[in-house]
N, C-alpha and C. Protein backbone atom coordinates (compact mmCIF):
# COMPACT_ATOMS: atom_id res chain seq x y z
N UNK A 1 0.82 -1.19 0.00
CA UNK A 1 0.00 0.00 0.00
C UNK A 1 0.88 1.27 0.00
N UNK A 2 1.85 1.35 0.59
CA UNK A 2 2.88 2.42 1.02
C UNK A 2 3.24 2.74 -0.33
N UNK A 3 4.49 1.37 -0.79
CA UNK A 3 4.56 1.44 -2.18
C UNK A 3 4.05 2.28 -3.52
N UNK A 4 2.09 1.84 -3.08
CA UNK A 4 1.53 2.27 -4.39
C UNK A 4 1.45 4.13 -4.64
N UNK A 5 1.35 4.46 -2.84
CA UNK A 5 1.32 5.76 -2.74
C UNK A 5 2.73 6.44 -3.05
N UNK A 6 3.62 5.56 -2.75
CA UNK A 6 5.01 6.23 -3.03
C UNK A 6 4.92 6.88 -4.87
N UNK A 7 4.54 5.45 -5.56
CA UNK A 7 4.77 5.20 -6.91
C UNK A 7 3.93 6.27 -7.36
N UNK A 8 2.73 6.91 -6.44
CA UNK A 8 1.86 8.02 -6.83
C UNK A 8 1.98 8.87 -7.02
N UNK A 9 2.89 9.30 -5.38
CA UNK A 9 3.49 10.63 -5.10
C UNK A 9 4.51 10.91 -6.28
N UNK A 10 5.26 9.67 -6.04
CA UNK A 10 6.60 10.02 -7.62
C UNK A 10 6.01 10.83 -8.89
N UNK A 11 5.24 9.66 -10.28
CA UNK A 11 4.38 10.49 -10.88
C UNK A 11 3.58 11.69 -10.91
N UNK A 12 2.94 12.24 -9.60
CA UNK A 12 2.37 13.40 -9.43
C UNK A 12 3.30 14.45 -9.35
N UNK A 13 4.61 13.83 -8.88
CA UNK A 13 5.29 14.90 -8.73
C UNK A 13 6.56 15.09 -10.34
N UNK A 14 6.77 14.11 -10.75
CA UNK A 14 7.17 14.11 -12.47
C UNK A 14 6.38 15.14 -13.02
N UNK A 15 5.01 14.86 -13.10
CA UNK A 15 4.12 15.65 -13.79
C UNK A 15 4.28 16.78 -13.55
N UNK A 16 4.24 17.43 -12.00
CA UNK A 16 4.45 18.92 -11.99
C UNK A 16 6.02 19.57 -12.18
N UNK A 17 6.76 18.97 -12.10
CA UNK A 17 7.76 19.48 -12.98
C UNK A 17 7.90 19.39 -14.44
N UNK A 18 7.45 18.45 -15.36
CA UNK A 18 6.93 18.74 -16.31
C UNK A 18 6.40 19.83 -16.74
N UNK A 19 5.26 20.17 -16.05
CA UNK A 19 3.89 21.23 -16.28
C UNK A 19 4.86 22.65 -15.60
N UNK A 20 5.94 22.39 -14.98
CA UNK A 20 6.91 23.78 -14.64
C UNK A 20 7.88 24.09 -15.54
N UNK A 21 8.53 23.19 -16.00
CA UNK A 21 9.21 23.17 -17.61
C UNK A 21 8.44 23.66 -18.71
N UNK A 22 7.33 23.44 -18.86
CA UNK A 22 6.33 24.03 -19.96
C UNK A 22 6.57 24.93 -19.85
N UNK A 23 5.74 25.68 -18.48
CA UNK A 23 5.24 27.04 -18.15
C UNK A 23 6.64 28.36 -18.30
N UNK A 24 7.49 27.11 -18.22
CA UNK A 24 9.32 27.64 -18.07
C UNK A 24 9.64 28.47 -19.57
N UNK A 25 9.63 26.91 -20.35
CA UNK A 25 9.44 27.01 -21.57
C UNK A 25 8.77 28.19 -22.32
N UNK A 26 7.68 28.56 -22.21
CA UNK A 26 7.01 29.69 -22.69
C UNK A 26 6.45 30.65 -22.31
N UNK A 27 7.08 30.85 -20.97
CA UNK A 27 6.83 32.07 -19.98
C UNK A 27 7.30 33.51 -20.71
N UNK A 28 6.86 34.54 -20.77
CA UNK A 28 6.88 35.66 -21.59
C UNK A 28 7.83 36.69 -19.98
N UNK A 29 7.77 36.38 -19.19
CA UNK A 29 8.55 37.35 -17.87
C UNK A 29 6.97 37.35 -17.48
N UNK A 30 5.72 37.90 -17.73
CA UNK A 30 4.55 37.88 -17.18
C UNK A 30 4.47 37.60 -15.42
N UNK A 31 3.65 38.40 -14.17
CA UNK A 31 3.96 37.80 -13.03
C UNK A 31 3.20 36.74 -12.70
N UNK A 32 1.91 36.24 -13.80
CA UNK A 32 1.09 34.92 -13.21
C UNK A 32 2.15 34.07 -13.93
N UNK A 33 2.77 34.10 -14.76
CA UNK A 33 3.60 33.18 -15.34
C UNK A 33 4.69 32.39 -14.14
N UNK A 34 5.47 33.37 -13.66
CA UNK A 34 6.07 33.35 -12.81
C UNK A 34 5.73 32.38 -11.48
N UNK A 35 4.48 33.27 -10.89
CA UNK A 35 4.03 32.48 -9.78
C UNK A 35 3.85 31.07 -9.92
N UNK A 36 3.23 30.54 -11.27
CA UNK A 36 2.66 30.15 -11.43
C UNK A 36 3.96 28.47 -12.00
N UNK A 37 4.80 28.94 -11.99
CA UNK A 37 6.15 27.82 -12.31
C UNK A 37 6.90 27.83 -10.68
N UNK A 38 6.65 28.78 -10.09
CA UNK A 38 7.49 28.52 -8.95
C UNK A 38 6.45 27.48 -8.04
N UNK A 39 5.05 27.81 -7.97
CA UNK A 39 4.28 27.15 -7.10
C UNK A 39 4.47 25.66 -8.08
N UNK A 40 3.97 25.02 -9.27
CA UNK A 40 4.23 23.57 -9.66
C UNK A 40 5.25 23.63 -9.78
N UNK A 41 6.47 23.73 -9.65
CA UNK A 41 7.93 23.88 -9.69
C UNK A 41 7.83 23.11 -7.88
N UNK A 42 7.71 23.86 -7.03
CA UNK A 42 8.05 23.15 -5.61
C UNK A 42 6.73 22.21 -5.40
N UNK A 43 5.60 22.55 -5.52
CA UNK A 43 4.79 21.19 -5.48
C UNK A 43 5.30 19.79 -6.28
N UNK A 44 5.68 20.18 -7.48
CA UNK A 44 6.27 18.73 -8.38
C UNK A 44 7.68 18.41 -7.26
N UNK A 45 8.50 19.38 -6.86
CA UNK A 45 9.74 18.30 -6.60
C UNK A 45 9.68 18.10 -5.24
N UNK A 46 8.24 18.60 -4.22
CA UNK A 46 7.75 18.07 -3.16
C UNK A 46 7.10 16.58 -2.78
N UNK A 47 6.55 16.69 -3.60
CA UNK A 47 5.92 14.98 -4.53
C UNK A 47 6.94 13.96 -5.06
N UNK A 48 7.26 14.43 -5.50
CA UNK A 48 8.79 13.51 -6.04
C UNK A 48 9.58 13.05 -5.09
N UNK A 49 9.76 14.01 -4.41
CA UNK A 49 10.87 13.67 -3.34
C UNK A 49 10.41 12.44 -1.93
N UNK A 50 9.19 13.00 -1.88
CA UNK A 50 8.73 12.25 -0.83
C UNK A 50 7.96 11.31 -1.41
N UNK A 51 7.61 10.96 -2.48
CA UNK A 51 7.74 9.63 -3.59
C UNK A 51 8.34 8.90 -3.47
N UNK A 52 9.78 9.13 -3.52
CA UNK A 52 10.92 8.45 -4.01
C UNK A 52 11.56 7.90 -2.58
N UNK A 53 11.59 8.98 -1.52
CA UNK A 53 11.60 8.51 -0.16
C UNK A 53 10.80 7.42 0.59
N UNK A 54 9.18 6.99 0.30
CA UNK A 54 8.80 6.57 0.57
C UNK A 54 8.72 4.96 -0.22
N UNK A 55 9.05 4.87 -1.33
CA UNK A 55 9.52 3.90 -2.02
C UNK A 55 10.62 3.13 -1.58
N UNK A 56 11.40 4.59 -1.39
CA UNK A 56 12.87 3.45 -1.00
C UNK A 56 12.56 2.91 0.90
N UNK A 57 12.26 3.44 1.10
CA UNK A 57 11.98 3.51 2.87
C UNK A 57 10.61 2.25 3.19
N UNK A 58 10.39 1.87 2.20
CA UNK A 58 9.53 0.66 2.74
C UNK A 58 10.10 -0.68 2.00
N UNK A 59 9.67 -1.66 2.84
CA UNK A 59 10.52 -2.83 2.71
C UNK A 59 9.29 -3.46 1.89
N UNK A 60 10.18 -4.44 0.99
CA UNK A 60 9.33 -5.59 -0.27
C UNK A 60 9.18 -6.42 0.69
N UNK A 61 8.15 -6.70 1.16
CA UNK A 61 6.97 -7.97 1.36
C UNK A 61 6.46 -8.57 0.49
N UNK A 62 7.18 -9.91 0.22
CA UNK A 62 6.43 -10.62 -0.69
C UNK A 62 5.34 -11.79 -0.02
């Protein structure tokens, strides 16, 4: 169960760095632009991180 949430958190958090690379990508300087890569910018590598932590930090029960 831990696992599946880890494997969740990971992806959710891929995605929002993705979706911060976009916004990166074709940001004009604009200030919603801005806000708007820094907030999915730390939500994605908040998710990720504690994804990837929680993956490695639980033990395979087979």
């Amino acid at each position: 169960m831990k696992r599946t949430f880890g494997a969740i958190l990971t992806v959710l958090g891929i995605a929002g760095l993705i979706y911060a690379a976009v916004i990166f990508a074709s940001t004009s300087g604009a200030e919603r632009d801005i806000r708007g890569l820094i907030i999915y910018g730390i939500l994605g590598a908040v998710f990720f991180i504690s994804g990837i932590g929680l993956v490695k930090a639980t033990k395979d029960e087979s």
